[in-house]
N, C-alpha and C. Protein backbone atom coordinates (compact mmCIF):
# COMPACT_ATOMS: atom_id res chain seq x y z
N UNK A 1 57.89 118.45 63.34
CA UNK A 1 58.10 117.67 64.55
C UNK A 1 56.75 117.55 65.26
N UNK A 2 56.19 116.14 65.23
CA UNK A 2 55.33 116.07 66.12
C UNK A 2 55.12 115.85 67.74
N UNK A 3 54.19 115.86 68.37
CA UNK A 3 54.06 116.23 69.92
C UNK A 3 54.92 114.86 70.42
N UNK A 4 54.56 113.75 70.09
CA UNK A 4 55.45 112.51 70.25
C UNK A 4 56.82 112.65 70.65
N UNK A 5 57.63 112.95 69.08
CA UNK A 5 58.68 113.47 69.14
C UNK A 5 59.64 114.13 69.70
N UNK A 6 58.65 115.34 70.16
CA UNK A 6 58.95 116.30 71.28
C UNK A 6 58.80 115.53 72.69
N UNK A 7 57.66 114.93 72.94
CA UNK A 7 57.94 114.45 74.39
C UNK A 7 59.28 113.15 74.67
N UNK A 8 59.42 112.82 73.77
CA UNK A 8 60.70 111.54 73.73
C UNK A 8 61.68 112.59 73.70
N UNK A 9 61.85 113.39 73.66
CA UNK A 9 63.03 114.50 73.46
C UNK A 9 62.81 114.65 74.95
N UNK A 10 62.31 115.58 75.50
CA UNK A 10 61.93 116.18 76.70
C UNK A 10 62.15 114.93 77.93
N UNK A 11 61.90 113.94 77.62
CA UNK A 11 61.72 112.50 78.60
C UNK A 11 63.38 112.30 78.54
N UNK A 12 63.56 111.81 77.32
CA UNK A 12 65.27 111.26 77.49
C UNK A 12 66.28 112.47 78.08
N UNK A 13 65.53 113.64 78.07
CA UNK A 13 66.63 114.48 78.34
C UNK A 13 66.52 114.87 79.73
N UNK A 14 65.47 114.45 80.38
CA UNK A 14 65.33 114.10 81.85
C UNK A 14 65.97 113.05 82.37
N UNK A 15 65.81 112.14 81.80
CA UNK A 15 66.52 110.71 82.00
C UNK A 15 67.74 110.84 82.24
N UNK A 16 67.97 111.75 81.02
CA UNK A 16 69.79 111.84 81.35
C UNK A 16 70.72 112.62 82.20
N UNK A 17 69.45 113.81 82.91
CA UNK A 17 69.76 114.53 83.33
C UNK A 17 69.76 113.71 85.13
N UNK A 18 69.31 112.93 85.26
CA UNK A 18 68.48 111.93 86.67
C UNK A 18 69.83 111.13 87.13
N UNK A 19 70.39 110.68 85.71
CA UNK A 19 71.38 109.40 86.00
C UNK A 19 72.64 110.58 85.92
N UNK A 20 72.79 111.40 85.55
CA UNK A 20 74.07 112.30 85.72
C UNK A 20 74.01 112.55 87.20
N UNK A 21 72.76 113.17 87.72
CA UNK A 21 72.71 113.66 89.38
C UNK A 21 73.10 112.24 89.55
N UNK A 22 72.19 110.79 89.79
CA UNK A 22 73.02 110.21 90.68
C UNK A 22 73.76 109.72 90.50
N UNK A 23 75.29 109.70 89.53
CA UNK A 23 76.25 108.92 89.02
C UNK A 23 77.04 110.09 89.84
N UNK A 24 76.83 111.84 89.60
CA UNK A 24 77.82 112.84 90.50
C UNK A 24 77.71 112.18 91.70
N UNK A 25 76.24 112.01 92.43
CA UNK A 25 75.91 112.12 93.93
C UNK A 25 76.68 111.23 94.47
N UNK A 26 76.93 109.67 93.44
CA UNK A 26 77.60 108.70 94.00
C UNK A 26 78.95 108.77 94.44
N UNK A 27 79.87 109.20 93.27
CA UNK A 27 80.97 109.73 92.97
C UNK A 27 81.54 111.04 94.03
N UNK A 28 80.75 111.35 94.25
CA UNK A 28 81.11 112.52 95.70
C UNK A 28 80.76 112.14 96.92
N UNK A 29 79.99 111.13 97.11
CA UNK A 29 79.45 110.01 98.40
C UNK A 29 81.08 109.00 98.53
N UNK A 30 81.80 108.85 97.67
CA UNK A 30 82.83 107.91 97.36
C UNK A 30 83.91 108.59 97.59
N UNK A 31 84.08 109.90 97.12
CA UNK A 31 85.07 110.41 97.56
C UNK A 31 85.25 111.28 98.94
N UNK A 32 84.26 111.53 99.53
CA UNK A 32 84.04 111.72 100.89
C UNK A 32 84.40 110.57 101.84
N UNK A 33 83.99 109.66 101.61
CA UNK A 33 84.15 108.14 102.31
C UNK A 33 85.93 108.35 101.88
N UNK A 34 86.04 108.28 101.24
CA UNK A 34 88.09 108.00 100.86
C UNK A 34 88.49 109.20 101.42
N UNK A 35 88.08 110.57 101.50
CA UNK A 35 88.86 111.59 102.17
C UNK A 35 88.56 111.18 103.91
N UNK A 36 87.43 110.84 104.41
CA UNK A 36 87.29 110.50 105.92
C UNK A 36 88.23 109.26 106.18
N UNK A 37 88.29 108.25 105.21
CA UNK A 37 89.23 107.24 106.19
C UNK A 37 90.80 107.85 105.66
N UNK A 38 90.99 108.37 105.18
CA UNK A 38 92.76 108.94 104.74
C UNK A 38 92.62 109.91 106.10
N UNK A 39 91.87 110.39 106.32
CA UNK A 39 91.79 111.59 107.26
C UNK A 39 91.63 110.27 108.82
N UNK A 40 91.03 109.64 109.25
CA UNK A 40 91.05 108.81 110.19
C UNK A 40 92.04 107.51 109.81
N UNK A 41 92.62 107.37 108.80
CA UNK A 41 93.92 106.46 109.25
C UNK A 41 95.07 107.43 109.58
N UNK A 42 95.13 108.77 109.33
CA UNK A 42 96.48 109.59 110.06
C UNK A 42 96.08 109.71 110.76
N UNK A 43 94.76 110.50 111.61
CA UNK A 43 95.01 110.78 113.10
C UNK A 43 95.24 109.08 113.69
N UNK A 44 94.67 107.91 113.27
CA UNK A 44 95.11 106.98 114.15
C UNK A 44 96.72 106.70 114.00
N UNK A 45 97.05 106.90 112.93
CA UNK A 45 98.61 106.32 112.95
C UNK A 45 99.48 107.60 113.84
N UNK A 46 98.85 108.92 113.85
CA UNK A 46 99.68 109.73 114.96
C UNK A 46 99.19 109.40 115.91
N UNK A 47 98.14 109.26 116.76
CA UNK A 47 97.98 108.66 118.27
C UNK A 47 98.65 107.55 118.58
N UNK A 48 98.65 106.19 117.60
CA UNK A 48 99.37 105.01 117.81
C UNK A 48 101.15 104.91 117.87
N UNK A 49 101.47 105.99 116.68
CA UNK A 49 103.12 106.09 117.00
C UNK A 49 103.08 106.45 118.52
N UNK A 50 102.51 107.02 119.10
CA UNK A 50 102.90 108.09 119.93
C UNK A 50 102.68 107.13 121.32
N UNK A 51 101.55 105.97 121.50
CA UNK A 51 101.88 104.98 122.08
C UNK A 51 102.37 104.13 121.47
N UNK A 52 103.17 103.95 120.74
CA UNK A 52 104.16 103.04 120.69
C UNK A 52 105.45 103.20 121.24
N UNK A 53 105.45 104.91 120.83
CA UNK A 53 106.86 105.02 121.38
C UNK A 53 106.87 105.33 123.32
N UNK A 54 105.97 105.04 123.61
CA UNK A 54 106.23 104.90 124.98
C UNK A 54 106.29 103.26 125.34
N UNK A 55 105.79 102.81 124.40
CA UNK A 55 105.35 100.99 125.11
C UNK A 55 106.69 100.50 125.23
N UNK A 56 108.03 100.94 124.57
CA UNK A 56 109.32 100.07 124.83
C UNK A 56 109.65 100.56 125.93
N UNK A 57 109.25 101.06 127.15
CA UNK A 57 109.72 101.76 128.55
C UNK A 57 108.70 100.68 129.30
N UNK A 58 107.47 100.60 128.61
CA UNK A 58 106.36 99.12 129.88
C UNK A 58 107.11 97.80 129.47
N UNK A 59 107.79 97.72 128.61
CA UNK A 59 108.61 96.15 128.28
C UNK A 59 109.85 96.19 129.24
N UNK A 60 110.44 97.17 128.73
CA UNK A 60 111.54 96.94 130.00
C UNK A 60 111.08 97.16 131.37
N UNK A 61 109.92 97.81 131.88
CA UNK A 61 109.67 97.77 133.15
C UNK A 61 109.05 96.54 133.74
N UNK A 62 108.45 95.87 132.59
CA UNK A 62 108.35 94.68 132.74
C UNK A 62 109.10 93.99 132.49
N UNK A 63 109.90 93.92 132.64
CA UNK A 63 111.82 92.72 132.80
C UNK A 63 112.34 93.21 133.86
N UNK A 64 112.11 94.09 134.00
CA UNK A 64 112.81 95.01 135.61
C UNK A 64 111.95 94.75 136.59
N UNK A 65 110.91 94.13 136.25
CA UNK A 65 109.87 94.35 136.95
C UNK A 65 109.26 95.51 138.20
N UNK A 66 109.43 96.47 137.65
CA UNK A 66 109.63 97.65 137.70
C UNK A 66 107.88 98.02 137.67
N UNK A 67 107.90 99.30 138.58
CA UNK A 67 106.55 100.02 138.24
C UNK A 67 106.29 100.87 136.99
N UNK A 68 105.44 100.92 136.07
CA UNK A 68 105.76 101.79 134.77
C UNK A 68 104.97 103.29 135.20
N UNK A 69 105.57 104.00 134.96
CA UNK A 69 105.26 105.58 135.29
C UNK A 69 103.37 106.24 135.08
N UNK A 70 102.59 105.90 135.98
CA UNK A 70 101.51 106.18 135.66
C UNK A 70 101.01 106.91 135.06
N UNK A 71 101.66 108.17 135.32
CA UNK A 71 101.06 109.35 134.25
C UNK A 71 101.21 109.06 132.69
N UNK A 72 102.16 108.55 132.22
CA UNK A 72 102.36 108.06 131.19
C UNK A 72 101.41 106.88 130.73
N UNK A 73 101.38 106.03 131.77
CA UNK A 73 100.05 104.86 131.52
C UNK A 73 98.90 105.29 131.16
N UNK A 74 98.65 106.28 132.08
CA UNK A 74 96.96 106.93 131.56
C UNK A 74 96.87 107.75 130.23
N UNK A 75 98.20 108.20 129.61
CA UNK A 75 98.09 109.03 128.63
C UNK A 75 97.42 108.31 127.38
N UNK A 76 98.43 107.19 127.61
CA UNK A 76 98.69 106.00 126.43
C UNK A 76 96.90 105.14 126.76
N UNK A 77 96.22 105.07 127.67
CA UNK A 77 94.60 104.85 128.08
C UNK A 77 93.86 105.72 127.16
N UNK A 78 94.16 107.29 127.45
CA UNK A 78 93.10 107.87 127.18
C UNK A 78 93.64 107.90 125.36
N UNK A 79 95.17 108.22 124.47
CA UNK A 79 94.89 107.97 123.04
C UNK A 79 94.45 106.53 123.13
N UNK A 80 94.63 105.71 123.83
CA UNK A 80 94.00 104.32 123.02
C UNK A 80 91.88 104.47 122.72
N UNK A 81 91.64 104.97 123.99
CA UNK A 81 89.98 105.48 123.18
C UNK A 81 89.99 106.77 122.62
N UNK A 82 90.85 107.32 122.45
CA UNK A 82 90.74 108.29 120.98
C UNK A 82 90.63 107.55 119.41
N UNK A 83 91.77 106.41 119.60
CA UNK A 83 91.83 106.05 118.19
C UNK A 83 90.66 105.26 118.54
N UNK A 84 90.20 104.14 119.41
CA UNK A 84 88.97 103.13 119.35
C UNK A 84 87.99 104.39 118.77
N UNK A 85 87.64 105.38 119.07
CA UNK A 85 86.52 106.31 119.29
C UNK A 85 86.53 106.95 117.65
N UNK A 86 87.73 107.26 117.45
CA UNK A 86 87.76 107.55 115.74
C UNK A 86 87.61 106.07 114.85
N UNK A 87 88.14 104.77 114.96
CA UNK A 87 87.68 104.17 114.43
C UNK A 87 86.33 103.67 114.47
N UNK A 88 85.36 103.88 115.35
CA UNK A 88 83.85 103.42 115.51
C UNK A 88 83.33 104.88 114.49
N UNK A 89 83.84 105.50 114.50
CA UNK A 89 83.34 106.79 113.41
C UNK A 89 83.20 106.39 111.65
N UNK A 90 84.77 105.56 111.76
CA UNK A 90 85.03 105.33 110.32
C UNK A 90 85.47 103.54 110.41
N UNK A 91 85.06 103.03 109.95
CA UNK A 91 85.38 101.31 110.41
C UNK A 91 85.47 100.53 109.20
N UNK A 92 86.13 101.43 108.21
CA UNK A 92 86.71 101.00 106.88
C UNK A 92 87.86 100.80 106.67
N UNK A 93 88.69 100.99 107.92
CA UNK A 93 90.48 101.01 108.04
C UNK A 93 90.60 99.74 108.24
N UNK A 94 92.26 99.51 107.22
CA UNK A 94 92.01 97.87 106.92
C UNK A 94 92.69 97.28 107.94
N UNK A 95 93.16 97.77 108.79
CA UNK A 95 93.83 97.45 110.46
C UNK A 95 92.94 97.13 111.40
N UNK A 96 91.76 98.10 111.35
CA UNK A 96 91.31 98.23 112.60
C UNK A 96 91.32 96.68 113.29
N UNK A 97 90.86 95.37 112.92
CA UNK A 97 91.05 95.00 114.00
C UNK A 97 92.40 94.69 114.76
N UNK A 98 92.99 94.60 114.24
CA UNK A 98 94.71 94.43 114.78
C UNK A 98 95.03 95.54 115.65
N UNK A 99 94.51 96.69 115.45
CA UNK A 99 94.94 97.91 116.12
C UNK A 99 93.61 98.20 117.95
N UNK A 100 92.59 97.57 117.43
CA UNK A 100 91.86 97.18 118.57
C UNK A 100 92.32 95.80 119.58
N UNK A 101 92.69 95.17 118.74
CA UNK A 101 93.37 93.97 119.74
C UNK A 101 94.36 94.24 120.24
N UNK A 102 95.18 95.15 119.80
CA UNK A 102 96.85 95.33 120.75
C UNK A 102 96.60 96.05 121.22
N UNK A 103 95.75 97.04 121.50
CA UNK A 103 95.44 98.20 122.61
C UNK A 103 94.31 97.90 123.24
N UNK A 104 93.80 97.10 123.33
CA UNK A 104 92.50 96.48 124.46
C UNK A 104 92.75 95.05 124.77
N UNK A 105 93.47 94.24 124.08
CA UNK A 105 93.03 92.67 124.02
C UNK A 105 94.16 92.74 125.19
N UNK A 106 93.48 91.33 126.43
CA UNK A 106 94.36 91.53 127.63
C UNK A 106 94.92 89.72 127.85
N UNK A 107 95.03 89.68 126.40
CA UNK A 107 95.39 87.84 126.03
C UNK A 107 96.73 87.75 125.73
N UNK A 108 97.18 89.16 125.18
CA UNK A 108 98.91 88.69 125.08
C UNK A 108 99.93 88.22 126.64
N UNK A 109 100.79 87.63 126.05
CA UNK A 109 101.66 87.04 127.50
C UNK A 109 102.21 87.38 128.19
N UNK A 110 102.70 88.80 127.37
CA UNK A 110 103.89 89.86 127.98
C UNK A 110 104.09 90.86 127.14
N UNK A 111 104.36 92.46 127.40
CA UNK A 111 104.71 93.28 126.86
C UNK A 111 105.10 93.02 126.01
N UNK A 112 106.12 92.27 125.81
CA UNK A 112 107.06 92.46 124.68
C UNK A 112 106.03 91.72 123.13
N UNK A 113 105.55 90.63 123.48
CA UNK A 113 104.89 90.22 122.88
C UNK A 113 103.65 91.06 121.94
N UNK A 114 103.18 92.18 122.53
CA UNK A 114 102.22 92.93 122.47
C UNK A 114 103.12 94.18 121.48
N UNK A 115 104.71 94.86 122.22
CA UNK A 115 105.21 95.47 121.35
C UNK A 115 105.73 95.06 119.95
N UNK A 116 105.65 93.79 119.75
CA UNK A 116 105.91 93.50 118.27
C UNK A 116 104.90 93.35 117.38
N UNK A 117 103.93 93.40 118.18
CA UNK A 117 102.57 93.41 117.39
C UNK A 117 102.61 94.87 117.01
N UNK A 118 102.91 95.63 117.83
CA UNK A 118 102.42 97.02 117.58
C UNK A 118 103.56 97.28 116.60
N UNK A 119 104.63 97.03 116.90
CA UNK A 119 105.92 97.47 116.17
C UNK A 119 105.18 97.60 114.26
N UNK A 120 104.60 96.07 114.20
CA UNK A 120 104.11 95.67 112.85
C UNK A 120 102.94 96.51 112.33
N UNK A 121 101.95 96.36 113.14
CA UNK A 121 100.82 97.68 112.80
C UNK A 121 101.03 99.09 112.34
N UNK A 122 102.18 99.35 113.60
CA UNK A 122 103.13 100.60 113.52
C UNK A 122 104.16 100.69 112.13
N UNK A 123 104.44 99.77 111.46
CA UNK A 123 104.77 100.08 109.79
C UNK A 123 104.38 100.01 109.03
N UNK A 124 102.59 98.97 109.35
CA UNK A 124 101.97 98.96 107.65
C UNK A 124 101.52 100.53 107.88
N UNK A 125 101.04 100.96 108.72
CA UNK A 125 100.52 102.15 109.12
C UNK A 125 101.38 103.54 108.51
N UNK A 126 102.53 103.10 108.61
CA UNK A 126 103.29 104.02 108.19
C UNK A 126 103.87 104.17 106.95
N UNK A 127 103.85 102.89 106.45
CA UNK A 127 103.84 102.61 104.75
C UNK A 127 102.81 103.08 104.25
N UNK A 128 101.22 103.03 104.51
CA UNK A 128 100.06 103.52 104.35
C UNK A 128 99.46 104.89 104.14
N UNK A 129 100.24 105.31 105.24
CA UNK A 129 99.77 107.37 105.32
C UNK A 129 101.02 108.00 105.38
N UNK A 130 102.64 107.82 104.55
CA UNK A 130 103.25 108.67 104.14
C UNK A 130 104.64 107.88 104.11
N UNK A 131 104.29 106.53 102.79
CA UNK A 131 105.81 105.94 102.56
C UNK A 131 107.22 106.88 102.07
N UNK A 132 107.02 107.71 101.36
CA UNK A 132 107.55 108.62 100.87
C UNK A 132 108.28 109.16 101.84
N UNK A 133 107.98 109.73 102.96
CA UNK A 133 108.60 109.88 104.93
C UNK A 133 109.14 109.01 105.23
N UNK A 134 108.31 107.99 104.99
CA UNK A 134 109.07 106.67 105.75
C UNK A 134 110.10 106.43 105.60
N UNK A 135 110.45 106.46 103.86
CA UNK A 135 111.80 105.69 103.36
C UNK A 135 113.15 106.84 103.31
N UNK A 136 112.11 108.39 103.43
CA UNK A 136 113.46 109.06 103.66
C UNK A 136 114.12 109.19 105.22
N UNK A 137 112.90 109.32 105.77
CA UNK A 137 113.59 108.99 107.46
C UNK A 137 114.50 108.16 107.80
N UNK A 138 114.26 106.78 107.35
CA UNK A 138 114.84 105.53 107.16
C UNK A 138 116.09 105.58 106.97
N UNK A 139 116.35 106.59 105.68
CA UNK A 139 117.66 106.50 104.86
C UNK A 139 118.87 107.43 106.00
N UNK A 140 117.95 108.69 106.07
CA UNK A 140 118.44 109.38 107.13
C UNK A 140 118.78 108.69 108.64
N UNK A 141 118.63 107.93 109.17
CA UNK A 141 118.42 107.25 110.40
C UNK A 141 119.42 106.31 110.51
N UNK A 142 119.44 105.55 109.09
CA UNK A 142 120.63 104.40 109.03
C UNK A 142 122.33 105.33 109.02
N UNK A 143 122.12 106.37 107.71
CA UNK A 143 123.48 106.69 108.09
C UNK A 143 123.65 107.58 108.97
N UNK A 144 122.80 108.13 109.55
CA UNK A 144 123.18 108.83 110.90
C UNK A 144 123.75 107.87 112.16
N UNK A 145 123.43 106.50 112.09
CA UNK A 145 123.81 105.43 113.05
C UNK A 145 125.00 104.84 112.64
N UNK A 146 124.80 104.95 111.18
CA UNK A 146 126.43 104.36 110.54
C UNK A 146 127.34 105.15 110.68
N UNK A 147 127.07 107.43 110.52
CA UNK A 147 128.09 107.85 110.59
C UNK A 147 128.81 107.80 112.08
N UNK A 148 127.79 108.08 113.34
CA UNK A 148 128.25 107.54 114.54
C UNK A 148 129.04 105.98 114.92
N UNK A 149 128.65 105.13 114.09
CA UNK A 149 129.43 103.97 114.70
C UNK A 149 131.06 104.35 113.97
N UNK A 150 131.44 105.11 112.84
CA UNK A 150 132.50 105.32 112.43
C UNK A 150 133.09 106.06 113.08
N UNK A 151 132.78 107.47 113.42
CA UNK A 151 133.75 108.16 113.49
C UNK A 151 132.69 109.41 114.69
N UNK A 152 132.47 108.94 116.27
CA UNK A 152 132.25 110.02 117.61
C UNK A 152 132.62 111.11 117.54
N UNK A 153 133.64 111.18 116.98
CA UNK A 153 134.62 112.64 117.02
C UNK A 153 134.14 113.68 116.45
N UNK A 154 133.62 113.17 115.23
CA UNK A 154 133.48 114.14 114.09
C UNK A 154 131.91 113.80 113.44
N UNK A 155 131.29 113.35 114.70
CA UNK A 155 129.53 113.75 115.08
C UNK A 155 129.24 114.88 114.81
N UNK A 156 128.32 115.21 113.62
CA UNK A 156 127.74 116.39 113.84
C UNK A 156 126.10 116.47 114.30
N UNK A 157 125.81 117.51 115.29
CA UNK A 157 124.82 117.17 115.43
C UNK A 157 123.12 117.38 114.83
N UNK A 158 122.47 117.44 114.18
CA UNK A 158 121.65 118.16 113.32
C UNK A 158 120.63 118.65 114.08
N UNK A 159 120.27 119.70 113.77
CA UNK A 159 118.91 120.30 114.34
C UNK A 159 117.45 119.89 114.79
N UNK A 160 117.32 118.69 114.03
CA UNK A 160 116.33 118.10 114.11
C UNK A 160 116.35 116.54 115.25
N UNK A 161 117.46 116.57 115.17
CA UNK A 161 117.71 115.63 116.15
C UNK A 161 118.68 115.44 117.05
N UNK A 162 118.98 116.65 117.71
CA UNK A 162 120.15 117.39 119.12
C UNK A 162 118.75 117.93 120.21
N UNK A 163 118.76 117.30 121.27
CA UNK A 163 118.44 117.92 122.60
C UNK A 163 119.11 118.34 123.58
């Protein structure tokens, strides 16, 4: 084996060793990026349920025309720049702008208008970070409403959902 030989040995086996580091480096740059937005589309889809489920109390207070409970207003303020504040972190979520326009944009006509927007955000969101929940909640939810419309009497009440 001459010196040639040997250095084309020694070279390619650097080479290969160069494109392995950055083919890993990439590949773990990629899967970091996919664990941060899985990790920032749940905390946004738990801050956003959580104003959502207050926004059907500002719709009817707006038909009542009614004052809506401030403390509650400011809550639903301060998660709305939690999630704005986590999405400027990660701005690869395929919502974000829909989810910035119904919680800042001051163009809709009326509550209600604004809660069906959210209603919709509020299920791709939830199809997104845990359909598997979704569809058993779902299942659970319908005949819990079906066994009540049959038969009051013989309501039982379950643990998870008796206050």
């Amino acid at each position: 084996m001459d010196i040639f030989e040997w250095a084309i040995g020694v070279l390619s086996g650097i080479l290969l060793s160069i494109i392995s580091i950055w083919i890993s480096n990439k590949t773990q740059i990629k899967n970091e990026l996919k664990k941060k937005e899985e990790e920032t589309t749940f905390f946004v889809y738990m801050k956003f349920m959580e104003i959502y489920s207050h926004y059907d109390d500002i719709v009817i207070a707006e038909k009542r025309k009614e004052e809506f409970n401030k403390e509650v207003r400011n809550k639903m303020w301060k998660l709305s720049w939690q999630i704005a504040d986590r999405l400027r972190e990660c701005d690869t979520i395929d919502l974000l702008y829909e989810i910035l326009d119904v919680l800042f944009n001051k163009c809709y006509n009326s509550a209600q208008e604004r809660y069906e927007k959210m209603k919709k955000i509020n299920s791709s969101l939830k199809m997104k970070v845990n359909p598997n929940y979704s569809e058993a909640i779902s299942k659970i939810s319908n005949a819990n409403f079906n066994k009540l419309a049959e038969n009051l009497e013989n309501y039982s009440c379950a643990p998870g959902s008796c206050i």
